[in-house]
N, C-alpha and C. Protein backbone atom coordinates (compact mmCIF):
# COMPACT_ATOMS: atom_id res chain seq x y z
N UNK A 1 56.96 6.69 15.58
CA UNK A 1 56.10 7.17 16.65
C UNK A 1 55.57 5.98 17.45
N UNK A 2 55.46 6.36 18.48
CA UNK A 2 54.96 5.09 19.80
C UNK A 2 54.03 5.05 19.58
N UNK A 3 53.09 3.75 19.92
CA UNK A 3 51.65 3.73 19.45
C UNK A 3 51.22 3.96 21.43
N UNK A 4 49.67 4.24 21.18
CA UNK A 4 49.59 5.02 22.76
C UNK A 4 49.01 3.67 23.36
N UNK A 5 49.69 3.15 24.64
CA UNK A 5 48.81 2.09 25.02
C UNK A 5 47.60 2.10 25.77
N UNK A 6 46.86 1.34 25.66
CA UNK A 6 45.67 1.27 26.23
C UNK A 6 45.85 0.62 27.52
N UNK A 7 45.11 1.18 28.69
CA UNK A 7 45.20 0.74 30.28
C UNK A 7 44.20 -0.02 30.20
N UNK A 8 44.20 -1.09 30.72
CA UNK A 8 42.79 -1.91 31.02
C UNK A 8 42.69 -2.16 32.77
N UNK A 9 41.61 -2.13 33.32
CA UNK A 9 41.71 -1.61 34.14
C UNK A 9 41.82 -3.52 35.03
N UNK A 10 42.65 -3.47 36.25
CA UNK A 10 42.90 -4.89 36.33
C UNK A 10 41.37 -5.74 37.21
N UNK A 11 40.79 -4.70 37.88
CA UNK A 11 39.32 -4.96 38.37
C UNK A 11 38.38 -5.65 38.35
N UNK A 12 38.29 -5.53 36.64
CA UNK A 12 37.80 -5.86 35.75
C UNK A 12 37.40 -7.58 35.44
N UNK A 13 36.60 -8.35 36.02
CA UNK A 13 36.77 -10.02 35.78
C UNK A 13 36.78 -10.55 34.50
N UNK A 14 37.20 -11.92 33.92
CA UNK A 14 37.54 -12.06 32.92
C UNK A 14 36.39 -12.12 31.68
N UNK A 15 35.05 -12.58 32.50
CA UNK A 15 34.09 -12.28 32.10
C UNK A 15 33.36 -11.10 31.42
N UNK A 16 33.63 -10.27 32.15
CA UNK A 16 33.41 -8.92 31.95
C UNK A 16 34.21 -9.06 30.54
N UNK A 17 35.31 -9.30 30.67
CA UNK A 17 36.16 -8.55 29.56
C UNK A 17 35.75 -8.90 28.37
N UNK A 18 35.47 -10.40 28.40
CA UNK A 18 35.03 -11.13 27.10
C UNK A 18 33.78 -10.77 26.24
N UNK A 19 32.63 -9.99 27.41
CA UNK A 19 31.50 -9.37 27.02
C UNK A 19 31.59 -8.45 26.11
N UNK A 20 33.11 -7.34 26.42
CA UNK A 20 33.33 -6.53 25.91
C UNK A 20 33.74 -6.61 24.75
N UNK A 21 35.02 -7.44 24.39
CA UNK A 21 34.88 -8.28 22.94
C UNK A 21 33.89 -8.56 22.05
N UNK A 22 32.99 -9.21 22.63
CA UNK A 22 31.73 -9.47 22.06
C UNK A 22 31.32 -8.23 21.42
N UNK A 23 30.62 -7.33 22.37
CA UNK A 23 30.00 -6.52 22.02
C UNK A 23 30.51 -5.57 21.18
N UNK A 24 31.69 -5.49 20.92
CA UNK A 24 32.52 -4.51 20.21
C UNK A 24 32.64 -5.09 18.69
N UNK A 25 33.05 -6.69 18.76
CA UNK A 25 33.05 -7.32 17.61
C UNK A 25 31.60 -7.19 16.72
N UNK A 26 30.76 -7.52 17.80
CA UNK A 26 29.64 -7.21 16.94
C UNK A 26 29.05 -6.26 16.17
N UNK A 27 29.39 -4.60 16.73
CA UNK A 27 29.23 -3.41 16.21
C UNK A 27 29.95 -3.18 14.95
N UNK A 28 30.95 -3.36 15.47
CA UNK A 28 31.95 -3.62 14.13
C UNK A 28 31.70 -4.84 12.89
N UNK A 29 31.32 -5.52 13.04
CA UNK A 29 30.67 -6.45 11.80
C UNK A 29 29.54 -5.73 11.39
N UNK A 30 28.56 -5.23 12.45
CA UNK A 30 27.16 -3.93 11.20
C UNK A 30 28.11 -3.42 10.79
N UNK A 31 28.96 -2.14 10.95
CA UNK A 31 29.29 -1.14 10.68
C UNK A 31 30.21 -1.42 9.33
N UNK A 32 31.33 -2.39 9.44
CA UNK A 32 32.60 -2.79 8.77
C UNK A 32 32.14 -3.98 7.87
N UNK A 33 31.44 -4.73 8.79
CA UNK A 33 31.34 -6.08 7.47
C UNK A 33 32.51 -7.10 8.36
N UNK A 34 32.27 -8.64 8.21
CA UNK A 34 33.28 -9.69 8.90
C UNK A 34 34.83 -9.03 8.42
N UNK A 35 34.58 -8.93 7.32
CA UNK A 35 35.69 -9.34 6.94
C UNK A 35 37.19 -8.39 6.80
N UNK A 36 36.26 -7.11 6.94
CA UNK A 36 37.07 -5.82 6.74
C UNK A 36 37.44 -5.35 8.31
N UNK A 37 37.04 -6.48 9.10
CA UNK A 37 36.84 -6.05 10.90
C UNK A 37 38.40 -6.79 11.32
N UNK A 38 39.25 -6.24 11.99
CA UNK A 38 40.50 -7.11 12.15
C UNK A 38 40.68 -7.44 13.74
N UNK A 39 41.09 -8.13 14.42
CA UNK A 39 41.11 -8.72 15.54
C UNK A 39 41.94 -7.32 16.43
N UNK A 40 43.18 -6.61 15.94
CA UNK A 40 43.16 -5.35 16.80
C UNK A 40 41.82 -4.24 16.92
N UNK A 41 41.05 -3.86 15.76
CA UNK A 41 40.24 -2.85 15.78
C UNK A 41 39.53 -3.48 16.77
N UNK A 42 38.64 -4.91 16.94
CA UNK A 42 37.73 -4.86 18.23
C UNK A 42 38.54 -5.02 19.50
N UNK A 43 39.40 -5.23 19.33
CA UNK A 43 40.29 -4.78 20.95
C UNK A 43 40.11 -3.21 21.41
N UNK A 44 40.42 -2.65 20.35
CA UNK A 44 40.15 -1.01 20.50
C UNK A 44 39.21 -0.77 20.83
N UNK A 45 38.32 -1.20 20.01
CA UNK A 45 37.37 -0.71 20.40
C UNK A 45 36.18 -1.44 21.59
N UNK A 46 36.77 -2.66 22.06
CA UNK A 46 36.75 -3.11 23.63
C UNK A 46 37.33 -2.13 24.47
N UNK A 47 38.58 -1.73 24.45
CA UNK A 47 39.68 -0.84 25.33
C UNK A 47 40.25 -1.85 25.81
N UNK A 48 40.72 -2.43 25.07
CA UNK A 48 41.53 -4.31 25.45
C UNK A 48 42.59 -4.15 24.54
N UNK A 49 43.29 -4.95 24.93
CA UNK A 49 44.94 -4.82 24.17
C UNK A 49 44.48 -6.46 23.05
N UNK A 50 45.19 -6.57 22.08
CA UNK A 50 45.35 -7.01 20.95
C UNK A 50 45.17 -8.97 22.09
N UNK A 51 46.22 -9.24 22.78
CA UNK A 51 46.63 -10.73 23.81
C UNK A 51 45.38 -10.77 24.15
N UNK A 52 44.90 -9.63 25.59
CA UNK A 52 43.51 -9.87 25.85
C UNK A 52 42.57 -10.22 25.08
N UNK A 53 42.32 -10.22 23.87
CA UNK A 53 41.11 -10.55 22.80
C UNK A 53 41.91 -12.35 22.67
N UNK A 54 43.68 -12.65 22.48
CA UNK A 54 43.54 -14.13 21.77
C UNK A 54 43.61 -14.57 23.18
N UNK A 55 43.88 -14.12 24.29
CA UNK A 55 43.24 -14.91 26.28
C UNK A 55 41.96 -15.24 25.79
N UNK A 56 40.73 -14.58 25.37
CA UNK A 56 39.67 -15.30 25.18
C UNK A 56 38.86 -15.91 24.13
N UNK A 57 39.93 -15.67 22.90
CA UNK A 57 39.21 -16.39 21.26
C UNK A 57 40.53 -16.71 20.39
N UNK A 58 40.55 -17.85 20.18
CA UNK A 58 41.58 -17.85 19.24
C UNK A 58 42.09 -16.84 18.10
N UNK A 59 40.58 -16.62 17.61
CA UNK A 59 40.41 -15.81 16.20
C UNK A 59 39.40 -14.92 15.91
N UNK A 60 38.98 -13.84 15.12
CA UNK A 60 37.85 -13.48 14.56
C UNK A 60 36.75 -14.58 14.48
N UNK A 61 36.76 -15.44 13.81
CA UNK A 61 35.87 -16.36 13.82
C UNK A 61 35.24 -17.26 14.84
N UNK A 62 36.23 -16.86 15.78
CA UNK A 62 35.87 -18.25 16.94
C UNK A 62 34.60 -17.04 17.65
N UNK A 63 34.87 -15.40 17.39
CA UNK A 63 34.16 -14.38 17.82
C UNK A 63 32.86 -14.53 16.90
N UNK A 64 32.80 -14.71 15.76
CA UNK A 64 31.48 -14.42 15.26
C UNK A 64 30.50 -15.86 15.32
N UNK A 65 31.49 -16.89 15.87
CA UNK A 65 30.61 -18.41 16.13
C UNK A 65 29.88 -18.12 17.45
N UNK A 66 31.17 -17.60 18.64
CA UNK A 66 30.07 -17.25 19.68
C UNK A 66 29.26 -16.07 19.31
N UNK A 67 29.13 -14.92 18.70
CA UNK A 67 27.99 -14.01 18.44
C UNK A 67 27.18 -15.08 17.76
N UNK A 68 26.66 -15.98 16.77
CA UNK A 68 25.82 -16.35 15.96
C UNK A 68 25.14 -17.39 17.35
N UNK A 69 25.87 -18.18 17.89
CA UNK A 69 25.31 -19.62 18.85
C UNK A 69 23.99 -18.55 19.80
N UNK A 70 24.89 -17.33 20.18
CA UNK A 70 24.16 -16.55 20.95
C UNK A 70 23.19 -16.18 20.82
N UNK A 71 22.81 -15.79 19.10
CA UNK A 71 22.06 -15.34 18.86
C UNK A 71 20.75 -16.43 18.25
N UNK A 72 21.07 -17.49 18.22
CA UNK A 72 20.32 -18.64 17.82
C UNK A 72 19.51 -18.97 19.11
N UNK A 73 19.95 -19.24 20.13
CA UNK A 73 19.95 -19.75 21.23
C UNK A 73 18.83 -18.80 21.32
N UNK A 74 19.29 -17.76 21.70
CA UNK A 74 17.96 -16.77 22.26
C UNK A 74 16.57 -16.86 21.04
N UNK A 75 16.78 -17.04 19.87
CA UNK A 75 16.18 -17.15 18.96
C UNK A 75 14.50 -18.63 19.23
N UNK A 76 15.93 -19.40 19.51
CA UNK A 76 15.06 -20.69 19.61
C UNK A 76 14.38 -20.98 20.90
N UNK A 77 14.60 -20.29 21.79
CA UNK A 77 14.30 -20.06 23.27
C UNK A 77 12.78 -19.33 22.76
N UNK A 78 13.12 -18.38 22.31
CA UNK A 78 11.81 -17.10 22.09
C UNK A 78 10.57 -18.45 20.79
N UNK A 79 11.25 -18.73 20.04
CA UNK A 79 10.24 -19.85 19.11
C UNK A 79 9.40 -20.86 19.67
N UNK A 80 10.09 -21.83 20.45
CA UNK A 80 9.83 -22.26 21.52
C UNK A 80 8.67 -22.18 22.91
N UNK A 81 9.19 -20.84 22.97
CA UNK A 81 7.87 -20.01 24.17
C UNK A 81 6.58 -19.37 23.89
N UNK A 82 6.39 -19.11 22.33
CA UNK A 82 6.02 -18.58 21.25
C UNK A 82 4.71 -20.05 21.10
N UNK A 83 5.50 -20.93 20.90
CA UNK A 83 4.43 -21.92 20.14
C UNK A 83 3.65 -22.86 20.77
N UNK A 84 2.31 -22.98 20.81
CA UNK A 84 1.18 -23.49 21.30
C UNK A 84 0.82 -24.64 20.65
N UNK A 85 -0.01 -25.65 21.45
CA UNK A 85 -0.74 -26.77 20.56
C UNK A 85 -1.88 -26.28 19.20
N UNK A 86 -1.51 -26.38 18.06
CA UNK A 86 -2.30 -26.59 17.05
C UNK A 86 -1.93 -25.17 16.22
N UNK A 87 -0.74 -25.33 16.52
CA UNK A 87 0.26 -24.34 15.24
C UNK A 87 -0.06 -24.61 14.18
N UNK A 88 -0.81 -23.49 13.51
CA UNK A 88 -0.80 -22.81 11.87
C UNK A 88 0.67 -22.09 11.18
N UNK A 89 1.03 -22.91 9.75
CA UNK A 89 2.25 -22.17 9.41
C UNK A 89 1.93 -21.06 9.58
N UNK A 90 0.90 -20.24 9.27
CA UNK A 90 0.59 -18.32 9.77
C UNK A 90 1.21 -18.10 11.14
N UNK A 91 0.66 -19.00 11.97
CA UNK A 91 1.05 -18.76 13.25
C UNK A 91 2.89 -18.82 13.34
N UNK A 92 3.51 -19.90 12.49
CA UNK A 92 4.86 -19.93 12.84
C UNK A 92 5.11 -18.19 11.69
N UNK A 93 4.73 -18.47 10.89
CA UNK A 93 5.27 -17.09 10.63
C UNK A 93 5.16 -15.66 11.32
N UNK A 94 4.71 -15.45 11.74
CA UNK A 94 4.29 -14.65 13.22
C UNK A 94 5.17 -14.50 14.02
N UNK A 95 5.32 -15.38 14.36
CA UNK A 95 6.12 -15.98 16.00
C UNK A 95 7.31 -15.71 15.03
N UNK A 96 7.94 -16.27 14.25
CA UNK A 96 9.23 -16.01 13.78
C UNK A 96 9.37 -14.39 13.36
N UNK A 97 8.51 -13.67 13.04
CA UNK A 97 8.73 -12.23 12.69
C UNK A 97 8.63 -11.45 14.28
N UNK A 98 7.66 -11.74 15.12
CA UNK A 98 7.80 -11.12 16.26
C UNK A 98 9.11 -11.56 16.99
N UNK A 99 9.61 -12.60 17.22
CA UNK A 99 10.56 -12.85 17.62
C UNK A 99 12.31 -12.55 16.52
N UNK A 100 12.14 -11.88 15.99
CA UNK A 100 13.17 -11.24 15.08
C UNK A 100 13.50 -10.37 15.93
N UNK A 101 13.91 -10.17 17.34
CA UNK A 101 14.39 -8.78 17.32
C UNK A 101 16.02 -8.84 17.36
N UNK A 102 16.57 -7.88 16.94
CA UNK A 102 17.99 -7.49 16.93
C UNK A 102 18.58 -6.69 18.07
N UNK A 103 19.08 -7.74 18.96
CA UNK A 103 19.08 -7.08 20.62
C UNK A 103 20.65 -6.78 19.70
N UNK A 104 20.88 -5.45 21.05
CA UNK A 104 22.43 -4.95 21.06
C UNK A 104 23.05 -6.12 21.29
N UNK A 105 24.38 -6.30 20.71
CA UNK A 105 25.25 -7.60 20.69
C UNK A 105 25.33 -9.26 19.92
N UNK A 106 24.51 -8.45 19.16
CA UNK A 106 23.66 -10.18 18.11
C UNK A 106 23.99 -9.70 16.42
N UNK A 107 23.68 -10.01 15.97
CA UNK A 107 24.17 -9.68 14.61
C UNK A 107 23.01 -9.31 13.51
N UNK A 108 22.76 -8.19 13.53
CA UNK A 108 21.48 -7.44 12.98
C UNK A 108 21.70 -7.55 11.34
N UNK A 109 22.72 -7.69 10.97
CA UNK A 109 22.47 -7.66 9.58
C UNK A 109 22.76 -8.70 9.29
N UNK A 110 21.98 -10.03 9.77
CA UNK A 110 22.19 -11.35 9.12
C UNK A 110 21.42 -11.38 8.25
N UNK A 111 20.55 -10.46 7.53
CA UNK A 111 19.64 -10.92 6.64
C UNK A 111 20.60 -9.60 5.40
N UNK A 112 21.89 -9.03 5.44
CA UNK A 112 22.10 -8.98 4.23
C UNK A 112 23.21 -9.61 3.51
N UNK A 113 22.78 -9.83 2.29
CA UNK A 113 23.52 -10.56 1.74
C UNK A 113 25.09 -10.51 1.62
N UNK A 114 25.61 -9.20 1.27
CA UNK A 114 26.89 -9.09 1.62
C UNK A 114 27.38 -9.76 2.95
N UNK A 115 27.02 -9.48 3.69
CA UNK A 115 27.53 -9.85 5.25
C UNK A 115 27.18 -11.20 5.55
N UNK A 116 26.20 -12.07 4.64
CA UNK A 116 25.69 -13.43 4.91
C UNK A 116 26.88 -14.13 3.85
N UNK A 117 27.04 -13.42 2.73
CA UNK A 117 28.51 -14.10 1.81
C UNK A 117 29.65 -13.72 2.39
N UNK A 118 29.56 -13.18 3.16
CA UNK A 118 31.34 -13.04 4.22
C UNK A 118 31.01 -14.18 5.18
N UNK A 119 30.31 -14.09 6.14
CA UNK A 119 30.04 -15.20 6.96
C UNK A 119 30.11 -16.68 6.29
N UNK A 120 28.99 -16.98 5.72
CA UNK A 120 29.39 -18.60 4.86
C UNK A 120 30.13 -18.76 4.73
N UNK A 121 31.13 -17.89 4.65
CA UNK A 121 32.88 -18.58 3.92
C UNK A 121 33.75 -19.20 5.53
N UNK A 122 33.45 -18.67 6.78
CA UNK A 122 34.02 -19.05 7.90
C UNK A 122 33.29 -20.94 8.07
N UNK A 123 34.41 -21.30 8.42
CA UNK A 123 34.61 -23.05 8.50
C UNK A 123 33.57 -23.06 9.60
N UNK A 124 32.25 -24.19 9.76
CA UNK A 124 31.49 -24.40 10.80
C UNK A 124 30.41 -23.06 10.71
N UNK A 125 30.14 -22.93 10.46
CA UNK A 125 28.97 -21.64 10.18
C UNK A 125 27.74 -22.25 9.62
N UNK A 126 28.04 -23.13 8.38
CA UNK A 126 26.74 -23.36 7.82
C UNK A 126 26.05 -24.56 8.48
N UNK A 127 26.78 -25.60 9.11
CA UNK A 127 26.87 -26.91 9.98
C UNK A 127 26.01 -25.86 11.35
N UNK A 128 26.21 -25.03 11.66
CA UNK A 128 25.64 -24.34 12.88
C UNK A 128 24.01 -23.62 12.66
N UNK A 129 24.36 -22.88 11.27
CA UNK A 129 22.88 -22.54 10.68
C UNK A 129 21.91 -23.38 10.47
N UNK A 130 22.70 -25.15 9.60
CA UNK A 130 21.54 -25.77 9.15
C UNK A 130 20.82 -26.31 10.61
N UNK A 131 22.28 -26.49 11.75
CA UNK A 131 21.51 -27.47 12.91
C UNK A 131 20.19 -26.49 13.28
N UNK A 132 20.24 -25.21 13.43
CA UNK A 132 19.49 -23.86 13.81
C UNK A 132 18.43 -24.13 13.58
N UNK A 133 17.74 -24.20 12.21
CA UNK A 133 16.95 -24.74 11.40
C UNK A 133 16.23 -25.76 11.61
N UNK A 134 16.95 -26.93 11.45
CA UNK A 134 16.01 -28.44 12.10
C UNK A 134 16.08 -28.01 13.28
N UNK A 135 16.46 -27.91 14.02
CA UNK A 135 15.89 -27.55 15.33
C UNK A 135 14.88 -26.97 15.50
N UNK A 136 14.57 -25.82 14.78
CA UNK A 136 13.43 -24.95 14.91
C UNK A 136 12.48 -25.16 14.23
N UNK A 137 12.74 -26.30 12.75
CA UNK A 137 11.42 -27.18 12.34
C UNK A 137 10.87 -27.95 13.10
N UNK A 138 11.87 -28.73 13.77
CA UNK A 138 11.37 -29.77 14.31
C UNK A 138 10.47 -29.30 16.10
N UNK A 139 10.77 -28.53 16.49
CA UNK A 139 9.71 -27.85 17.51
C UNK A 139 8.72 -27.53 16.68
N UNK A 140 8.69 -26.49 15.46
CA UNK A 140 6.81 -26.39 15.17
C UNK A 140 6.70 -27.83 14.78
N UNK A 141 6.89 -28.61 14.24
CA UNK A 141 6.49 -29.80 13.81
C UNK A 141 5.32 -30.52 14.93
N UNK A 142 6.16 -30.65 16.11
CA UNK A 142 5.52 -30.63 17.34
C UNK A 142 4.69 -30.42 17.34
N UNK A 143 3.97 -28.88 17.46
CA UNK A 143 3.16 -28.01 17.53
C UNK A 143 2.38 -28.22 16.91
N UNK A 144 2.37 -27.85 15.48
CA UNK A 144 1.41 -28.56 14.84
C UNK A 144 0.68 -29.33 14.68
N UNK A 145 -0.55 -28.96 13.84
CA UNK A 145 -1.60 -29.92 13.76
C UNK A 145 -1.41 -30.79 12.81
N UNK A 146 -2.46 -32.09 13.28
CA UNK A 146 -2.21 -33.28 11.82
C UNK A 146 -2.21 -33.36 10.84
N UNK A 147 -3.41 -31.98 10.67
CA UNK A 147 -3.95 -31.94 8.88
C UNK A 147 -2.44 -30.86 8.15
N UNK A 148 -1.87 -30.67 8.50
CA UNK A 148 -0.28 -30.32 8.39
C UNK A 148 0.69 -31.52 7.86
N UNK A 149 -0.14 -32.77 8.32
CA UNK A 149 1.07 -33.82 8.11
C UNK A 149 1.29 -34.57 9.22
N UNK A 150 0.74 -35.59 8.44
CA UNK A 150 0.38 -37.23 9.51
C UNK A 150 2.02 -37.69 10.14
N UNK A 151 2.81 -37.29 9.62
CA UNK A 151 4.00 -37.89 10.53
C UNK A 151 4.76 -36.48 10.99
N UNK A 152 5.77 -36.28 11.64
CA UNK A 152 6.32 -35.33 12.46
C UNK A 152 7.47 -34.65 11.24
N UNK A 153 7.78 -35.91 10.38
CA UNK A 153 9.00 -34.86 9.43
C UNK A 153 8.07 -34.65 8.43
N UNK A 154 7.07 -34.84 8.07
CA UNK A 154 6.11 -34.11 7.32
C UNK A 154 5.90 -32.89 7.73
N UNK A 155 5.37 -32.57 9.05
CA UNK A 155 5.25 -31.47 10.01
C UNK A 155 6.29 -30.18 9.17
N UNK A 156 7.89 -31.12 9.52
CA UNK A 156 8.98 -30.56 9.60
C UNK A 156 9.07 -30.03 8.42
N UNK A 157 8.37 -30.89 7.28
CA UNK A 157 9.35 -30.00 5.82
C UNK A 157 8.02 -28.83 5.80
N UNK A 158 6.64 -28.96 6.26
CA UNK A 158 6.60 -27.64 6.00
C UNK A 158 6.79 -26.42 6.89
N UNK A 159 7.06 -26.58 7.98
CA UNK A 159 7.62 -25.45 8.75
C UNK A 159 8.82 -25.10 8.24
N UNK A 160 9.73 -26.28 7.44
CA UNK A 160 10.52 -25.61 6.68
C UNK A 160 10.33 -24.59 5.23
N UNK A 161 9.32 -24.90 4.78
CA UNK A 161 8.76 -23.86 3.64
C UNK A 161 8.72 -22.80 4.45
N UNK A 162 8.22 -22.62 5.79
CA UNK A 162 7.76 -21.82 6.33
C UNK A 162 8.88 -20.24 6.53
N UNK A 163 10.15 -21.00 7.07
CA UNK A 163 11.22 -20.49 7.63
C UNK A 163 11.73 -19.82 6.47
N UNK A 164 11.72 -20.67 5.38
CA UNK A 164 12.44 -20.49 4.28
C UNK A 164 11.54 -18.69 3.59
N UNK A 165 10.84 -18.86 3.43
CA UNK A 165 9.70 -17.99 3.14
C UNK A 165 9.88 -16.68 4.01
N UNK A 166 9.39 -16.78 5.63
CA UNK A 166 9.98 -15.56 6.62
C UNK A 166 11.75 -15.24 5.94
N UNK A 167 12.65 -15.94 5.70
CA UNK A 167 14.10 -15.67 5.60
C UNK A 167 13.56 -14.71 4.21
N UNK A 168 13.29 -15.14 3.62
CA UNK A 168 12.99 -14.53 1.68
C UNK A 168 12.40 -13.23 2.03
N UNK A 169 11.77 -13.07 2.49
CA UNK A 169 10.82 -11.75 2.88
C UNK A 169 11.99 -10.93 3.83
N UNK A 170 12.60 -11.26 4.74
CA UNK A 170 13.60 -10.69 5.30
C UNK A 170 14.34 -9.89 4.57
N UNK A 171 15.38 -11.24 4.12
CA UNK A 171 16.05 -10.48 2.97
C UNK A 171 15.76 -9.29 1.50
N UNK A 172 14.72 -9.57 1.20
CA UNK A 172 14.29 -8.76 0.48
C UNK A 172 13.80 -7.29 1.03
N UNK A 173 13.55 -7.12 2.32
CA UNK A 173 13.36 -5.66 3.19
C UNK A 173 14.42 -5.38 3.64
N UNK A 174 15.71 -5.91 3.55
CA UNK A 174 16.75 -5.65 3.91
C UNK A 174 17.53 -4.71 2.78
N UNK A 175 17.14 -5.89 1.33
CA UNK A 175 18.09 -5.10 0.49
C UNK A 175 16.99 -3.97 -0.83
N UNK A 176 15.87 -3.80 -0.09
CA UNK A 176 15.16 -2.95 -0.82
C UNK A 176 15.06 -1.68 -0.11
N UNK A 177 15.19 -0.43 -1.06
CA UNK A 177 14.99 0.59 -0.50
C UNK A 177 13.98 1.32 0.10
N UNK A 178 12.48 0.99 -0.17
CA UNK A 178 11.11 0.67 0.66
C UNK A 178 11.26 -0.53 0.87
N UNK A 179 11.58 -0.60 2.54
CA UNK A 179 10.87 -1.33 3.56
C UNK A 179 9.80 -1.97 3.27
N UNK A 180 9.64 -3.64 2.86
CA UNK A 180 8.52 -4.09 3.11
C UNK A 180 7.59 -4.61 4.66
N UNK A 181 6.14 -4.29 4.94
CA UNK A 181 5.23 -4.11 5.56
C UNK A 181 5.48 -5.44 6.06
N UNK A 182 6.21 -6.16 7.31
CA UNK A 182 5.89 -7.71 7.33
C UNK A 182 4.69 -7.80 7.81
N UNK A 183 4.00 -6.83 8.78
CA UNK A 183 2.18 -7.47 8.86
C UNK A 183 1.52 -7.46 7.63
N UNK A 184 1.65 -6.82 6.66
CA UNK A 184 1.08 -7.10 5.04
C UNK A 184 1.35 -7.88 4.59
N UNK A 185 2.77 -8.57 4.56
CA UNK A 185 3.12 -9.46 3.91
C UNK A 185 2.71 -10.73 4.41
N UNK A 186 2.47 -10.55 5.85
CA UNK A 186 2.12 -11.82 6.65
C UNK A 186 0.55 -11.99 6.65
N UNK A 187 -0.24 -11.05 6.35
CA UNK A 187 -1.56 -11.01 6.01
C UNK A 187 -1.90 -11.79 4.59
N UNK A 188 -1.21 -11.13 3.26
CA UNK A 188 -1.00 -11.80 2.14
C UNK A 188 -0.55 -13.25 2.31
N UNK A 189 0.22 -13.81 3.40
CA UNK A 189 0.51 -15.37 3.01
C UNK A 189 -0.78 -16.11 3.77
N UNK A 190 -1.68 -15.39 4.77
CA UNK A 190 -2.45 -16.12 5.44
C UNK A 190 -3.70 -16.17 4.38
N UNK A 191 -3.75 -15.47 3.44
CA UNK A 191 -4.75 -15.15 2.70
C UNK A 191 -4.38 -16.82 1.31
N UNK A 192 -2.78 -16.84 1.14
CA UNK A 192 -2.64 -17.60 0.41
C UNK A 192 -2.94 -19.32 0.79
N UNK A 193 -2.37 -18.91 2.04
CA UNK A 193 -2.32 -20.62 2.52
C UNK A 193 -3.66 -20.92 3.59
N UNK A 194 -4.77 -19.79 3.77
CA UNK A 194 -5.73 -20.54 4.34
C UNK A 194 -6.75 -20.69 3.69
N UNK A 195 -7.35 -19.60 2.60
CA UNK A 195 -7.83 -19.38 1.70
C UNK A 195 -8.34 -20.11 0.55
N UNK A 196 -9.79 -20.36 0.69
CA UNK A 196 -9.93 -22.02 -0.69
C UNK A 196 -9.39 -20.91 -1.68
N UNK A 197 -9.42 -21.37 -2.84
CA UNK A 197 -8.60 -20.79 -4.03
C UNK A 197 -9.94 -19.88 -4.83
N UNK A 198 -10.94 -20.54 -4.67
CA UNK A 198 -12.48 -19.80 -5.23
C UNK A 198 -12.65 -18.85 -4.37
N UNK A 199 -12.48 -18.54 -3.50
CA UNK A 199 -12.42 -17.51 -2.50
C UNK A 199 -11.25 -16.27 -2.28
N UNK A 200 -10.36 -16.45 -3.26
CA UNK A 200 -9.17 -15.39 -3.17
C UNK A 200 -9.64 -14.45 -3.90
């Protein structure tokens, strides 16, 4: 049996088309998972022929590097705009939970684990996550106040507790079946880390 071809319409700029990739690849990684997603199904489900998808990506992967850069980028943009002189880790935790959102075309289930152990395994992924990271320590570091830490990578390692902590809490509302409260939870850490200890 003939397989039915798909018309793409020629109108269409190349740009456009690549969006469509995108956005298709991405649905298909919630839905399917990286790995179970094959380079014809997001053509299909672009309405793009199998060539049109390697005209603009070598591979699956070269697709989920541009979904992740994309989604960092906007990430660190929003952290960034977010943070004021005399940043409290409370405050970065905040700003990192309000700025969590999962726009259409970004990759919403980076906080579960299945789908974070398919990803790690693609070459250049974790080199892209860790840069993500210092990057986004090293802006609150900035921000921050002194009594935080007299030098700037002092700053940095604890905004990295910080990140590390928002990621832990993520993941754990991800793979629990009650939803944890992140304004509770973010109430509970302000209680921990501002809190003299005779006073809890």
């Amino acid at each position: 049996m003939k397989k039915a071809k798909i018309k793409q319409s020629p109108k269409l700029p190349a740009e456009t088309r690549r969006e469509q990739l995108l956005l298709a690849a991405a649905r298909l990684f919630e839905v399917r998972g990286f790995d179970a997603t094959s380079t014809n199904e997001i053509a299909l489900a672009a309405g793009l022929t199998k060539g049109a998808l390697y005209y603009h990506f070598k591979n699956k992967e070269a697709i989920l590097i541009e979904l992740l850069e994309r989604m960092i980028r906007g990430h660190l943009e929003g952290l960034n705009a977010s943070m004021k002189p005399g940043l409290t880790p409370v405050d970065l935790l905040r700003i990192l939970n309000d700025n969590d959102c999962c726009k259409e075309g970004t990759l919403s289930l980076r906080h579960d684990l299945d789908f974070r152990a398919q990803v790690a395994r693609v070459p250049g992924i974790q080199k892209i996550v860790n840069q993500a990271v210092t990057r986004g320590c090293n802006m609150a570091a900035e921000h921050m106040g002194k009594e935080y830490g007299k030098t700037r990578q002092r700053r940095a390692k604890v905004a990295l507790m910080i990140f590390c902590l928002w990621d832990g809490l993520k993941i754990r509302s991800a793979q629990s079946s009650r939803s944890l409260n992140m304004k509770e939870m973010i109430d509970v850490a302000d209680i921990l880390l501002t809190t003299p200890q005779n006073k809890r």
